[in-house]
C-alpha atoms as a PDB file:
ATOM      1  CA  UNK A   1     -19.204  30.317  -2.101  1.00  0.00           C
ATOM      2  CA  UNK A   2     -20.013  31.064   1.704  1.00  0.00           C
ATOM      3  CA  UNK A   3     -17.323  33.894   3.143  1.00  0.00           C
ATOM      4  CA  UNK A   4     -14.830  33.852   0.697  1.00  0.00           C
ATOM      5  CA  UNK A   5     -13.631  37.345   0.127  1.00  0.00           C
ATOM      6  CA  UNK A   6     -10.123  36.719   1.208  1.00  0.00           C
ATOM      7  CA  UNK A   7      -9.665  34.495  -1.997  1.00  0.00           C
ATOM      8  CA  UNK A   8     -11.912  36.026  -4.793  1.00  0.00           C
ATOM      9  CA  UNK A   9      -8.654  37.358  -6.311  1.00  0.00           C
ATOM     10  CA  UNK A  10      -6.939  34.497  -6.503  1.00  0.00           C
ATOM     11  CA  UNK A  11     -10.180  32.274  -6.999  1.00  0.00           C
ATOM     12  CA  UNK A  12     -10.849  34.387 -10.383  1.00  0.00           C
ATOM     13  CA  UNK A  13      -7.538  34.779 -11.462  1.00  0.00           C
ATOM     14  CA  UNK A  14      -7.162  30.768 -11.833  1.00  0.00           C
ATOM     15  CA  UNK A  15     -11.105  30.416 -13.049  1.00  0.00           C
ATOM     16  CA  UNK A  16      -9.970  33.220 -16.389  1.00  0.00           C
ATOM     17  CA  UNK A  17      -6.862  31.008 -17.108  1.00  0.00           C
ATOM     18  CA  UNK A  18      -8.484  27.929 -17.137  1.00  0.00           C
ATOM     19  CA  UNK A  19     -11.402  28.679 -19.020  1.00  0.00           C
ATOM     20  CA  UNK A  20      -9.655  30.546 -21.476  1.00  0.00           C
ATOM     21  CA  UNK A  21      -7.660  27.479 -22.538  1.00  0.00           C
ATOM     22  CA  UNK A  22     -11.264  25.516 -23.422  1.00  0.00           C
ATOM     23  CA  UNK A  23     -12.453  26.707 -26.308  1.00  0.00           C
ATOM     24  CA  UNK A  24     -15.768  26.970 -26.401  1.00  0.00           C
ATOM     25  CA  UNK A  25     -18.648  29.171 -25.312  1.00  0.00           C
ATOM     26  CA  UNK A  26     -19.181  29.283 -21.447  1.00  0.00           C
ATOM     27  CA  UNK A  27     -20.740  31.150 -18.941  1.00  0.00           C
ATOM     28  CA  UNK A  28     -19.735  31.676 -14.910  1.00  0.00           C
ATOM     29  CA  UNK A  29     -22.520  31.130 -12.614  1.00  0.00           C
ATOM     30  CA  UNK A  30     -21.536  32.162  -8.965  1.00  0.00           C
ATOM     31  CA  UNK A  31     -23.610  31.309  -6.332  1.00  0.00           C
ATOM     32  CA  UNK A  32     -23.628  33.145  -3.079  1.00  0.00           C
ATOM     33  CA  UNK A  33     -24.920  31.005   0.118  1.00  0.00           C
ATOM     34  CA  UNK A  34     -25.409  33.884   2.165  1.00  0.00           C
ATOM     35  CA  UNK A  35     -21.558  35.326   3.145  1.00  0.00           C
ATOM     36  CA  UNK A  36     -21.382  37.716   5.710  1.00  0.00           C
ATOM     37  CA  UNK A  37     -18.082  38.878   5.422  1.00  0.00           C
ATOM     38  CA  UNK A  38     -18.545  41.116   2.424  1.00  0.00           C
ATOM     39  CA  UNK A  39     -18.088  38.693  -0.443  1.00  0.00           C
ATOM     40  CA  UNK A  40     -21.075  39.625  -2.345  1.00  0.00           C
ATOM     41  CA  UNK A  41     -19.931  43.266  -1.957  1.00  0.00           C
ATOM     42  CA  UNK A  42     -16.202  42.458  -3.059  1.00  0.00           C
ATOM     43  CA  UNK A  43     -16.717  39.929  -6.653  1.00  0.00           C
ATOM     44  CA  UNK A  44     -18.157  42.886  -8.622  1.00  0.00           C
ATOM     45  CA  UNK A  45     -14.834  43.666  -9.782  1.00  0.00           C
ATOM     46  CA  UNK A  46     -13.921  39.809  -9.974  1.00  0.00           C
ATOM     47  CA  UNK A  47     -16.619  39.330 -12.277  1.00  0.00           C
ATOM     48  CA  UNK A  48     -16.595  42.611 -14.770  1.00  0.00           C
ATOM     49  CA  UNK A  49     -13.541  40.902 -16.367  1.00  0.00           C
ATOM     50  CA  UNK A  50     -15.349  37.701 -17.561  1.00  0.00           C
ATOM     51  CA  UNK A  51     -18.248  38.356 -20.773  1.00  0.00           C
ATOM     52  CA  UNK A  52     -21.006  36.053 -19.682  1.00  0.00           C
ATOM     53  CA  UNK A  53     -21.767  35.414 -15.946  1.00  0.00           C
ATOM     54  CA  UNK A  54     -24.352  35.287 -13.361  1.00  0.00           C
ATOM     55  CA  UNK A  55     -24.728  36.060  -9.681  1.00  0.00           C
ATOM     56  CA  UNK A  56     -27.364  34.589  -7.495  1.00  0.00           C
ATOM     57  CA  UNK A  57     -27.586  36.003  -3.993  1.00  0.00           C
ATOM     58  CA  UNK A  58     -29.292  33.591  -1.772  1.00  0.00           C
ATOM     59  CA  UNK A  59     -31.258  35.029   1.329  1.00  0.00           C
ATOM     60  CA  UNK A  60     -29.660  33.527   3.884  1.00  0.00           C
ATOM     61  CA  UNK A  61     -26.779  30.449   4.331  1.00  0.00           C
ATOM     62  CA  UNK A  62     -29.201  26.698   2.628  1.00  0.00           C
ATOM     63  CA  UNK A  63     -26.019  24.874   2.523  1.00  0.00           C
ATOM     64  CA  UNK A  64     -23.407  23.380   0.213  1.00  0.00           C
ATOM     65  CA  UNK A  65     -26.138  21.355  -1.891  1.00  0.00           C
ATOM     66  CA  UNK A  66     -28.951  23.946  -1.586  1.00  0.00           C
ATOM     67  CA  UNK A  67     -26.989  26.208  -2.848  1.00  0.00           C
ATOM     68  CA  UNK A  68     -25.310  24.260  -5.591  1.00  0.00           C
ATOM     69  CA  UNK A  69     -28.627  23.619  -6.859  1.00  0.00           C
ATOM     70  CA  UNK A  70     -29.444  27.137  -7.426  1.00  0.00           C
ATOM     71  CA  UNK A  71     -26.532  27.362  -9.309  1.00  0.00           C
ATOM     72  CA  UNK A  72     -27.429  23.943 -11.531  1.00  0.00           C
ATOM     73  CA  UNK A  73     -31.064  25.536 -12.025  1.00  0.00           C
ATOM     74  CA  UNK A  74     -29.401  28.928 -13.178  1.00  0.00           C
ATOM     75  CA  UNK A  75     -27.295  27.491 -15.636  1.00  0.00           C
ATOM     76  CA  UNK A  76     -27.901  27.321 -19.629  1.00  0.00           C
ATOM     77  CA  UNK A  77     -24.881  25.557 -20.916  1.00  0.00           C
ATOM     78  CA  UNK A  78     -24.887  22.063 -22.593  1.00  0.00           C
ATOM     79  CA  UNK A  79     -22.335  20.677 -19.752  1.00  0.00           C
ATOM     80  CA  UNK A  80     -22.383  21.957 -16.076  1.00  0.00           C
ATOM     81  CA  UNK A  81     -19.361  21.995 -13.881  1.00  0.00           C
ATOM     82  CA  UNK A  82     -19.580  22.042  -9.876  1.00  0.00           C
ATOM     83  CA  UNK A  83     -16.625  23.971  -8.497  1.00  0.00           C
ATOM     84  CA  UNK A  84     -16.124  24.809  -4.780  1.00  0.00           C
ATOM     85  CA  UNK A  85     -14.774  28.603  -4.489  1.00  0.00           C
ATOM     86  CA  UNK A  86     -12.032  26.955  -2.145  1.00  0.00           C
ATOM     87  CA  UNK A  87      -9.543  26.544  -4.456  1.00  0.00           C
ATOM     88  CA  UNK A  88      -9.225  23.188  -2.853  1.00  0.00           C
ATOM     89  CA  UNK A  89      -9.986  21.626  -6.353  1.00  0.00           C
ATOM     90  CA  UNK A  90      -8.166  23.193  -8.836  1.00  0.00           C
ATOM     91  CA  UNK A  91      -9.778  25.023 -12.279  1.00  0.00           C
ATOM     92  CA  UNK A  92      -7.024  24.015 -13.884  1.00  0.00           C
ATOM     93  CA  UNK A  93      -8.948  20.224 -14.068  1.00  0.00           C
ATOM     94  CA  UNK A  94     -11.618  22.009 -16.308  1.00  0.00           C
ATOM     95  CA  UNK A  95     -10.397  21.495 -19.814  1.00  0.00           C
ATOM     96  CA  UNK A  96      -9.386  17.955 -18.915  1.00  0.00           C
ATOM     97  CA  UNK A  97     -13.220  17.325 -17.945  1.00  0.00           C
ATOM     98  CA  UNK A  98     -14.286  19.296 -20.854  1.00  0.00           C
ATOM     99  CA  UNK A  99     -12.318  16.760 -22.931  1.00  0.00           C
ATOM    100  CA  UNK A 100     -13.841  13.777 -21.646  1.00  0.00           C
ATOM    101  CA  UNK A 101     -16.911  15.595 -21.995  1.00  0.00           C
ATOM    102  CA  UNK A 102     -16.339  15.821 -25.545  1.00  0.00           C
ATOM    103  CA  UNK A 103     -15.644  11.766 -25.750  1.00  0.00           C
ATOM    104  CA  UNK A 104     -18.939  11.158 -25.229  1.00  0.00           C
ATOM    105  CA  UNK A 105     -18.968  11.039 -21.457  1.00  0.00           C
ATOM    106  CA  UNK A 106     -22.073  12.278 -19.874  1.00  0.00           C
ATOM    107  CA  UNK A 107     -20.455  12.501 -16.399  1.00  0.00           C
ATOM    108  CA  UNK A 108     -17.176  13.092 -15.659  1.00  0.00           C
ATOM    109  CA  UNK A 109     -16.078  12.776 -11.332  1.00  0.00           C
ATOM    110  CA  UNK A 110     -12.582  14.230 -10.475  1.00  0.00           C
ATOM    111  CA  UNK A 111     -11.538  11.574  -8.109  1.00  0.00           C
ATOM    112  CA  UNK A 112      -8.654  12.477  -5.124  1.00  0.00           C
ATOM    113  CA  UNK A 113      -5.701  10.911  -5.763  1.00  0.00           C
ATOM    114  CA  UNK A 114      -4.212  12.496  -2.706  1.00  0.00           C
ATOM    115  CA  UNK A 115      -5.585  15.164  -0.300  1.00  0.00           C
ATOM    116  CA  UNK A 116      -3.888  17.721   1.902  1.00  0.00           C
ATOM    117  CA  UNK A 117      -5.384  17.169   5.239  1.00  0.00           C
ATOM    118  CA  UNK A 118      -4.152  15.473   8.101  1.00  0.00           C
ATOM    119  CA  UNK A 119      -5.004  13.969  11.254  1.00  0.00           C
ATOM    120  CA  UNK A 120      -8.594  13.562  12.516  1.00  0.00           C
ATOM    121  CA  UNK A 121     -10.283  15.359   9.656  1.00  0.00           C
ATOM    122  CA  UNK A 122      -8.437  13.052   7.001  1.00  0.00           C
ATOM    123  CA  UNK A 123      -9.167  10.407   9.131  1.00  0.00           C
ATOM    124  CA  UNK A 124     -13.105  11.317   8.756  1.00  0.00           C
ATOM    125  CA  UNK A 125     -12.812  11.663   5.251  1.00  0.00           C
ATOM    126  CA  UNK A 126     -11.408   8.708   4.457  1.00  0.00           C
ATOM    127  CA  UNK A 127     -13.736   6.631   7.004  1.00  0.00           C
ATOM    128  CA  UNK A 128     -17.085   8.330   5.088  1.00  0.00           C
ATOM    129  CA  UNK A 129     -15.665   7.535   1.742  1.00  0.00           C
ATOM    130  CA  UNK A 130     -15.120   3.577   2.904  1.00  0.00           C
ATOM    131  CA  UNK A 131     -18.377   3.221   4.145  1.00  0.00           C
ATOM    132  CA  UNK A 132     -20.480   4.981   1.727  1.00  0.00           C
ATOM    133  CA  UNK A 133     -18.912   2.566  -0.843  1.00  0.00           C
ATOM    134  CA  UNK A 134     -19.304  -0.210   0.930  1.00  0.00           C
ATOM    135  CA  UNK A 135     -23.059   0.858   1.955  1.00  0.00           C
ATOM    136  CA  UNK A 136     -24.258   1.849  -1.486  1.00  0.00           C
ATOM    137  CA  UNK A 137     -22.291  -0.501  -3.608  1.00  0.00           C
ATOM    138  CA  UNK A 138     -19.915   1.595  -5.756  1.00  0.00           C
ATOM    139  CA  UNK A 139     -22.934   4.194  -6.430  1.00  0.00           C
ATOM    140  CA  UNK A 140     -20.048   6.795  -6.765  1.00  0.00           C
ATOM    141  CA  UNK A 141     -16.556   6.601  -7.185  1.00  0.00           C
ATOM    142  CA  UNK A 142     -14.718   6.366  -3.907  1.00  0.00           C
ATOM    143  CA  UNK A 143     -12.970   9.908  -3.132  1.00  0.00           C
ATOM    144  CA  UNK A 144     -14.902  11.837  -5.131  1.00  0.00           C
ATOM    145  CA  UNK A 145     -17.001  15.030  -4.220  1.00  0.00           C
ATOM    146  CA  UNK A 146     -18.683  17.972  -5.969  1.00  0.00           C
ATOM    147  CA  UNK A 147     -15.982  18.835  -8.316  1.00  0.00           C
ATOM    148  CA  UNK A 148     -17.366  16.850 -11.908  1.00  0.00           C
ATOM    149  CA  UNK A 149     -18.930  17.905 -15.031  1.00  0.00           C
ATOM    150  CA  UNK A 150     -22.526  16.475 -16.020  1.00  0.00           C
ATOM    151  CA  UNK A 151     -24.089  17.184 -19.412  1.00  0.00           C
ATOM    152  CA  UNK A 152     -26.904  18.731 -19.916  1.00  0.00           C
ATOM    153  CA  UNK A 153     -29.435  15.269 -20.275  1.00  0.00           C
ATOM    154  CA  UNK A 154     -27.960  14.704 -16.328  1.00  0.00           C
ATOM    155  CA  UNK A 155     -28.396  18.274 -15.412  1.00  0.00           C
ATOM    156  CA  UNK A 156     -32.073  18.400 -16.737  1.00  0.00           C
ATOM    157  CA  UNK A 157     -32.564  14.908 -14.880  1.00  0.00           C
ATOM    158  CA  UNK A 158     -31.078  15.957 -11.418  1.00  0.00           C
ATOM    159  CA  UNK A 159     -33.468  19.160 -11.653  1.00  0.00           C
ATOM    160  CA  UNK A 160     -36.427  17.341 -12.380  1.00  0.00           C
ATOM    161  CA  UNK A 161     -35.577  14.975  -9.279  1.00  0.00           C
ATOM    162  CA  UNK A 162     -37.165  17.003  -6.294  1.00  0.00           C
ATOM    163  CA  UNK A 163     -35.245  15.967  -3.624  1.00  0.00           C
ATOM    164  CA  UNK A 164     -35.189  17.769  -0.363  1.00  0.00           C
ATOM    165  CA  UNK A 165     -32.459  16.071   1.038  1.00  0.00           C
ATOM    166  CA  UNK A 166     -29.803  16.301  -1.775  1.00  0.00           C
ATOM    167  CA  UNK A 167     -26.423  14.486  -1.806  1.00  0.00           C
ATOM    168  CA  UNK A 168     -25.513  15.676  -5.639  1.00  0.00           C
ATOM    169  CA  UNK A 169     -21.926  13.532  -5.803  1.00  0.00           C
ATOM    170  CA  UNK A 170     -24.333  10.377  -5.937  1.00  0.00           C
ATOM    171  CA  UNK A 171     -27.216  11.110  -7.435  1.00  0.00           C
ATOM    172  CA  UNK A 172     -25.402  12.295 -10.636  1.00  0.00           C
ATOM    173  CA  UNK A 173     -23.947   8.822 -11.089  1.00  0.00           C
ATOM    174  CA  UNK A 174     -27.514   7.441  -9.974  1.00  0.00           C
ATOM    175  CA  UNK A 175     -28.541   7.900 -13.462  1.00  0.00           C
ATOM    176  CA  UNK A 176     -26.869   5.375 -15.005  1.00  0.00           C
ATOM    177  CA  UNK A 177     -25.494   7.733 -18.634  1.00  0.00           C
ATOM    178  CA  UNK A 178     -21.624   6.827 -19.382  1.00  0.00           C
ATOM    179  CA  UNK A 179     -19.337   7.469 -16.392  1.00  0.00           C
ATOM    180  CA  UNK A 180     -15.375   8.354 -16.606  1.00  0.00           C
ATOM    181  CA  UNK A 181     -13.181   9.419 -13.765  1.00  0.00           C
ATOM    182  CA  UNK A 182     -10.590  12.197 -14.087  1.00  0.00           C
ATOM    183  CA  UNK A 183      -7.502  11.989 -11.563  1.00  0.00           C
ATOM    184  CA  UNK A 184      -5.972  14.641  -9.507  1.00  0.00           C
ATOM    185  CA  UNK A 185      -4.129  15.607  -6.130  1.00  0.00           C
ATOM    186  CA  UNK A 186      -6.428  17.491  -3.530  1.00  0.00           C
ATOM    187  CA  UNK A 187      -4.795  21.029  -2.484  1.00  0.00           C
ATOM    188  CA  UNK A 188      -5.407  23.101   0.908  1.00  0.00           C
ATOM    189  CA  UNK A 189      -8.127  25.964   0.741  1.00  0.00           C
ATOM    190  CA  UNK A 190      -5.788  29.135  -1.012  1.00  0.00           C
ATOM    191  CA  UNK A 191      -7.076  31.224   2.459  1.00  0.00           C
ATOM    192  CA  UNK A 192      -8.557  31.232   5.695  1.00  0.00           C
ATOM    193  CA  UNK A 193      -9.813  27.963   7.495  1.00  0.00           C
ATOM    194  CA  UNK A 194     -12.041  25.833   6.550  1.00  0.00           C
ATOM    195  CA  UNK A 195     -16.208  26.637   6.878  1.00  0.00           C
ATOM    196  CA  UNK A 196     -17.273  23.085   7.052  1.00  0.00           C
ATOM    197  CA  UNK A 197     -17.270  22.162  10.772  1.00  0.00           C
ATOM    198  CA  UNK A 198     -17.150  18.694  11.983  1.00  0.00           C
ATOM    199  CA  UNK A 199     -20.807  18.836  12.685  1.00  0.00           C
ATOM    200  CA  UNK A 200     -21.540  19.982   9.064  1.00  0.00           C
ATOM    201  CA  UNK A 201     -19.771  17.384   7.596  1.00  0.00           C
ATOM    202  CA  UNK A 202     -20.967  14.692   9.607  1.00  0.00           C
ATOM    203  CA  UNK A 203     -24.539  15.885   8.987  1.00  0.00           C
ATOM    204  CA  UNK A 204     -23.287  16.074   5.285  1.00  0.00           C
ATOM    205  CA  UNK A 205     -21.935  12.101   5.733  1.00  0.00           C
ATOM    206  CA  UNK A 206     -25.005  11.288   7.034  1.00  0.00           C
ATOM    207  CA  UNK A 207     -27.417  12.302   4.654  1.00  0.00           C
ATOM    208  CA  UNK A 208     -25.689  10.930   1.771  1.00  0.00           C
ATOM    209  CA  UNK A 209     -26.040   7.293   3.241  1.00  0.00           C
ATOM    210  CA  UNK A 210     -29.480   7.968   4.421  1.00  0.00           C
ATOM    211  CA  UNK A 211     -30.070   9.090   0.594  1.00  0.00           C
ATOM    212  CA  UNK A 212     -28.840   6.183  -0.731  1.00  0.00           C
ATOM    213  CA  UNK A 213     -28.573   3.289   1.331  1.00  0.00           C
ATOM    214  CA  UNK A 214     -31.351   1.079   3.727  1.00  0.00           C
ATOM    215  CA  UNK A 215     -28.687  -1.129   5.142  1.00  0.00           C
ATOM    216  CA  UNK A 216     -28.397   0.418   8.533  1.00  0.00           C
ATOM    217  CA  UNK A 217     -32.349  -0.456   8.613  1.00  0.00           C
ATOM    218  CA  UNK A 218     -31.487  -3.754   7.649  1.00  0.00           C
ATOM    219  CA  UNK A 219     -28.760  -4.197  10.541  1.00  0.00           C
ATOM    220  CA  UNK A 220     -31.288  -2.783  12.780  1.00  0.00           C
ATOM    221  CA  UNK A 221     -33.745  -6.087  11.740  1.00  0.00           C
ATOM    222  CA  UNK A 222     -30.399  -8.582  11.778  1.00  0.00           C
ATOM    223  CA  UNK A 223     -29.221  -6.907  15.253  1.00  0.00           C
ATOM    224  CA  UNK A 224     -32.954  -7.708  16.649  1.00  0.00           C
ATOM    225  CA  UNK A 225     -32.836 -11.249  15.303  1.00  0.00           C
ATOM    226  CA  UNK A 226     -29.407 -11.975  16.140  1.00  0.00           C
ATOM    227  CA  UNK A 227     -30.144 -10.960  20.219  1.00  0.00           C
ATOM    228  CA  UNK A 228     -33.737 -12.732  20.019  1.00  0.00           C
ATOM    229  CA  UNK A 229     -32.313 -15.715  19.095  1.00  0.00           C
ATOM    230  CA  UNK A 230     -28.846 -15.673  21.937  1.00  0.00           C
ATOM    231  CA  UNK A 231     -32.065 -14.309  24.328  1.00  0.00           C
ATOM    232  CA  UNK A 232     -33.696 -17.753  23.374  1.00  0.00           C
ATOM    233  CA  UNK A 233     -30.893 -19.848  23.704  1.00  0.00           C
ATOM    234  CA  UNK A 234     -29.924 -18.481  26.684  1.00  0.00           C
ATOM    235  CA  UNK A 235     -33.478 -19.045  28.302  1.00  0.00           C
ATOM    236  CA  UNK A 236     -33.663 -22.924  26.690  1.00  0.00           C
ATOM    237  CA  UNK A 237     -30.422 -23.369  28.536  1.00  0.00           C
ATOM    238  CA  UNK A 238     -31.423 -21.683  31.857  1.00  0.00           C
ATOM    239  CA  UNK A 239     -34.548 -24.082  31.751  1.00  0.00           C
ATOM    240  CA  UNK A 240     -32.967 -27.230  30.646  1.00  0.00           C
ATOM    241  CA  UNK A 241     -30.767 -26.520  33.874  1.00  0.00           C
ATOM    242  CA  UNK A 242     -33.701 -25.907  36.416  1.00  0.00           C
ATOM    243  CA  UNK A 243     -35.324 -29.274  34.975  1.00  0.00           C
ATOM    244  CA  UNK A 244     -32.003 -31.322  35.712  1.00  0.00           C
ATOM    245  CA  UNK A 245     -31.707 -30.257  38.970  1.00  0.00           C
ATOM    246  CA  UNK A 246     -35.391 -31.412  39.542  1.00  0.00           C
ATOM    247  CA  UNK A 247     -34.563 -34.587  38.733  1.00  0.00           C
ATOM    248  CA  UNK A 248     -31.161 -34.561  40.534  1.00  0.00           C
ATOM    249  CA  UNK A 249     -28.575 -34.337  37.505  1.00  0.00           C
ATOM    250  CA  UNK A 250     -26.980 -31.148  38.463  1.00  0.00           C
ATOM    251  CA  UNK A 251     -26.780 -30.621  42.050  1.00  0.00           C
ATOM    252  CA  UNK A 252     -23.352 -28.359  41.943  1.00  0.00           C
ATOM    253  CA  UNK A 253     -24.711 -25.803  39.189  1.00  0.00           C
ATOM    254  CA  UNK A 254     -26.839 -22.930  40.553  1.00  0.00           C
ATOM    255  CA  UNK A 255     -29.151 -20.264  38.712  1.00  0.00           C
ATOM    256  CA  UNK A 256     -28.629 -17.759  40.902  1.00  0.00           C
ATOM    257  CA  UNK A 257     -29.427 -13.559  40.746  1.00  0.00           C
ATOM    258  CA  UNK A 258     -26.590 -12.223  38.049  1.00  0.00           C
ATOM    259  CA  UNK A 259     -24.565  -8.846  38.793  1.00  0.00           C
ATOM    260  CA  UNK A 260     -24.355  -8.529  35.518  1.00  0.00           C
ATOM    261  CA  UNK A 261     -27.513  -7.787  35.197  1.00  0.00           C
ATOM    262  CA  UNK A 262     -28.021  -4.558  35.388  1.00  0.00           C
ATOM    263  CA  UNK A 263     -25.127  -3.809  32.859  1.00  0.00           C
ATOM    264  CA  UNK A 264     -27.340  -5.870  30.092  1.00  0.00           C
ATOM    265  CA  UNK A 265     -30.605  -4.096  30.721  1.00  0.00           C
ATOM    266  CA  UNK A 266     -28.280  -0.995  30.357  1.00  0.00           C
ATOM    267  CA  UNK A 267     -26.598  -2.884  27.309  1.00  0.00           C
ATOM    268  CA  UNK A 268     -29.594  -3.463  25.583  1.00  0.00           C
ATOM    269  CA  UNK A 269     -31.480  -0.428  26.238  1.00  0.00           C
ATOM    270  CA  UNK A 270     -28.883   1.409  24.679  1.00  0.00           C
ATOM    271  CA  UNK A 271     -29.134  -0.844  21.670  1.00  0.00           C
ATOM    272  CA  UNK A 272     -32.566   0.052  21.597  1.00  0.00           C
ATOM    273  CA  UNK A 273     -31.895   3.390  22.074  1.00  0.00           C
ATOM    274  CA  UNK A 274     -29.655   3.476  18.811  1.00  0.00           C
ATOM    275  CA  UNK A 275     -31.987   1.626  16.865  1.00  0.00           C
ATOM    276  CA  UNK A 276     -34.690   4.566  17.485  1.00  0.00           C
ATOM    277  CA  UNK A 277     -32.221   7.116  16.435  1.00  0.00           C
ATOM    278  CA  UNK A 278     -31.217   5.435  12.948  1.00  0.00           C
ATOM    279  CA  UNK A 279     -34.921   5.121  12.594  1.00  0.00           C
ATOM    280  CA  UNK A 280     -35.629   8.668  13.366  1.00  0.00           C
ATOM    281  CA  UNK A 281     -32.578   9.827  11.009  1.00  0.00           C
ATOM    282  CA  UNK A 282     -35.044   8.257   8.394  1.00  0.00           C
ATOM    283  CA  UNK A 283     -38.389   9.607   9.206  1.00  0.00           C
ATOM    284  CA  UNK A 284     -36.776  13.013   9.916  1.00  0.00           C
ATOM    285  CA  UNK A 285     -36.048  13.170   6.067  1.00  0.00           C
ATOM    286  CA  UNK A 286     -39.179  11.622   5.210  1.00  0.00           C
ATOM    287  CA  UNK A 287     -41.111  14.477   6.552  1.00  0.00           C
ATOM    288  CA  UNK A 288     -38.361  17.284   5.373  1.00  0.00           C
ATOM    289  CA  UNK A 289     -39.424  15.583   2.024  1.00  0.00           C
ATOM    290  CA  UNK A 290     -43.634  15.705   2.822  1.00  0.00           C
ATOM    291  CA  UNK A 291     -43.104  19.434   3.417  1.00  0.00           C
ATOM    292  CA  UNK A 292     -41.845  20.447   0.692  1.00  0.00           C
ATOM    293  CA  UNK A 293     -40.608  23.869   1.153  1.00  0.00           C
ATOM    294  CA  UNK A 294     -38.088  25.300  -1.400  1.00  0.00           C
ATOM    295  CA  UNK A 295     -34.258  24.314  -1.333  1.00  0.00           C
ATOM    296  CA  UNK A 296     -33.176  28.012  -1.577  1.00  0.00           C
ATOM    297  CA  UNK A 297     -34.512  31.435  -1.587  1.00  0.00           C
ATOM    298  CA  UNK A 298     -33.062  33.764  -3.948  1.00  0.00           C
ATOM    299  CA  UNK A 299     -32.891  37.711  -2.460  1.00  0.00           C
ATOM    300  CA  UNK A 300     -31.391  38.945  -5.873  1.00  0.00           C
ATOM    301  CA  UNK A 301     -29.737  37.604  -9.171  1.00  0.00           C
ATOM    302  CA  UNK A 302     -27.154  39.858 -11.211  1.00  0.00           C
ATOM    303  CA  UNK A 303     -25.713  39.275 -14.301  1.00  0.00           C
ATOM    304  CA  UNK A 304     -23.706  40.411 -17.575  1.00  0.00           C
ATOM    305  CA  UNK A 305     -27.095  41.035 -19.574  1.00  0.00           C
ATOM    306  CA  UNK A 306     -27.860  39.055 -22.262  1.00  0.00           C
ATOM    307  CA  UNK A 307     -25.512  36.091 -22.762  1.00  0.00           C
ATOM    308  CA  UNK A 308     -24.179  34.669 -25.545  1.00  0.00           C
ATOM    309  CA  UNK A 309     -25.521  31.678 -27.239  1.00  0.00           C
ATOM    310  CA  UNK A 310     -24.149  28.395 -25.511  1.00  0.00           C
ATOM    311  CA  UNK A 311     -23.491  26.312 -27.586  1.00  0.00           C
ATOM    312  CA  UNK A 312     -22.795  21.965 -27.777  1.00  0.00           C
ATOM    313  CA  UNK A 313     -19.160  21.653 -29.597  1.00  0.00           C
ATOM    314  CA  UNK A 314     -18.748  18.947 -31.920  1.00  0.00           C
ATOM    315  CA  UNK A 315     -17.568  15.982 -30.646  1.00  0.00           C
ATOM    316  CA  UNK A 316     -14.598  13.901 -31.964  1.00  0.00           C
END
C-alpha cells in the first residue's frame, strides 16, 4: 500500500470476511511503500483484529514490484497471494483462488473480465495488454495483473530469481508449473484517486516488455534492412537513369536537387534517433542489473509475535 489511509477501514473490513470464509491457516503480510499521509500510523488498529500478521515499513517509496517483493520474501505460507490495498480487486476472489489452489494449481491469475475505467487510461490499458501478448507470445494471460496466488515451489523460485527490474505478473507464469485463470469484473479504487500516474504506468508497461521480449531489437535490425535495401534500389535506379541519358534513351527525365530532401535526412535521423532510445531502454536495465543494489530497504518490521504454524491443506 502507498497512501492509503482513507480506505484501511474498508480495505480490512473486506480482507477479515474473506479470509474468514477459507479455512485454513493464514497470515496478513502488509507492506508499506513509504506513505506519507499517515497510513503506517493509522493500520495499527486495522491490524490488532486479525491473529497472525506482519508489517514491513519500507524506507522510502521502491515501487509497486519492489515493494511486493518485500512482501513475497516476508511471507511463510505454503501459497502467496498478491493483493493491491486499492480495493480495485476484490478479497472476496480469495477463496475462489484458494480453491484452485487446492486442485493442484500452482498458479492461479485473476484475469479482468471487465474494468471500470474509461477513456484514455482504459484506452492505455487495453493497448499494453495487446501488445505485451502479442510481443511475448501469451507469456501471461491477457488482462491480468498482480492480483493471483502462487504456491510456495513458485514463490521460492521467483525469490531466488534476482531480478532488478521485476515485472512479477510474467515472471510467475515464466516458470512453466500448472496455470489456471480465475474470472472477475475490475471495480474502481473504494477512495481517493488513483497513485499510478501515466508516467508510472508507462514506465511500468515498459519494463515488462523490456523483461520479456527482444522483438523491438529485432524490428530495430528489420527497420535497418528494410531502408538499406529501398536506399539501394533507389540509388540502382538513380544510376541506371544517369547511364540512359548518356547514351541518349531518356532525354525528358531529369535527376535533379529534391526538396524533399531535407524532410528524409530529418525522416531518417529521427529513425535513428528512436532506434538509440529502444537500445538505451535495454542497456539502462542491463546496468540497473550489474549494480546490484537491493530492491527495498526495510526501516522497521512489526508483527503479531510468534505466528502460528502455516500449514499445506490437503488437497482433494
Amino acid at each position: 500500500m502507498f497512501n492509503e489511509r482513507e480506505g484501511l477501514q474498508a480495505l480490512f473490513n473486506r480482507l477479515s470476511q474473506a479470509l474468514d470464509s477459507v479455512k485454513i491457516d493464514w497470515e496478513l503480510v502488509v507492506v508499506d511503500d513509504g506513505s506519507t499521509d499517515g497510513t503506517r500510523e493509522a493500520i495499527g488498529n486495522e491490524l490488532a483484529r486479525f491473529a497472525c500478521w506482519q508489517f514491513l515499513i519500507l524506507s522510502r517509496n521502491f515501487g509497486q514490484q519492489s515493494a511486493y517483493r518485500a512482501g513475497l520474501d516476508a511471507a511463510r505460507g505454503d501459497a502467496v497471494i498478491f493483493l493491491d490495498a486499492d480495493l480495485q480487486d476484490p478479497p472476496e476472489l480469495i477463496p475462489q483462488l484458494v480453491e484452485q489452489w487446492r486442485a493442484g494449481y500452482k498458479v492461479v491469475t485473476a484475469v479482468r473480465s471487465s474494468r471500470a475505467e474509461t477513456g484514455p487510461r482504459r484506452w492505455a490499458f487495453d493497448l499494453f495488454h495487446r501488445l505485451f501478448h502479442s510481443l511475448t507470445d501469451g507469456m501471461m494471460p491477457r488482462n491480468s495483473g498482480m492480483f493471483a496466488l502462487v504456491d510456495r515451489v513458485v514463490a521460492d523460485r521467483l525469490i531466488a530469481t534476482r531480478e532488478t527490474n521485476l515485472f512479477i505478473p510474467a515472471l510467475k507464469c515464466w516458470f512453466g508449473f500448472p496455470q489456471t485463470v480465475v474470472s472477475y469484473a475490475r471495480e474502481n479504487r473504494a477512495v481517493g484517486a488513483p497513485k499510478q500516474s501515466f508516467r508510472k504506468l508507462f514506465n511500468y508497461a515498459l519494463n515488462g516488455i523490456i523483461s520479456f521480449s527482444d522483438k523491438p531489437l529485432q524490428w530495430i535490425g528489420l527497420a535497418g534492412l528494410a531502408i538499406s535495401l529501398m536506399s539501394f534500389a533507389y540509388g540502382a535506379a538513380l544510376f541506371a537513369i544517369k547511364v540512359a541519358q548518356w547514351f541518349g534513351l531518356l532525354t525528358l527525365l531529369e535527376v535533379k536537387g529534391f526538396t524533399t530532401l531535407a524532410v528524409a535526412v530529418f525522416g531518417l535521423s529521427g529513425i535513428q534517433l528512436l532506434c538509440l532510445g529502444i537500445i538505451g531502454q535495454y542497456l539502462a536495465r542491463i546496468y540497473r542489473e550489474i549494480k546490484n543494489r537491493p530492491l527495498y530497504v526495510l526501516e522497521s518490521i512489526q508483527n503479531s509475535g510468534e505466528p502460528r504454524r502455516i500449514h499445506q491443506p490437503g488437497r482433494s
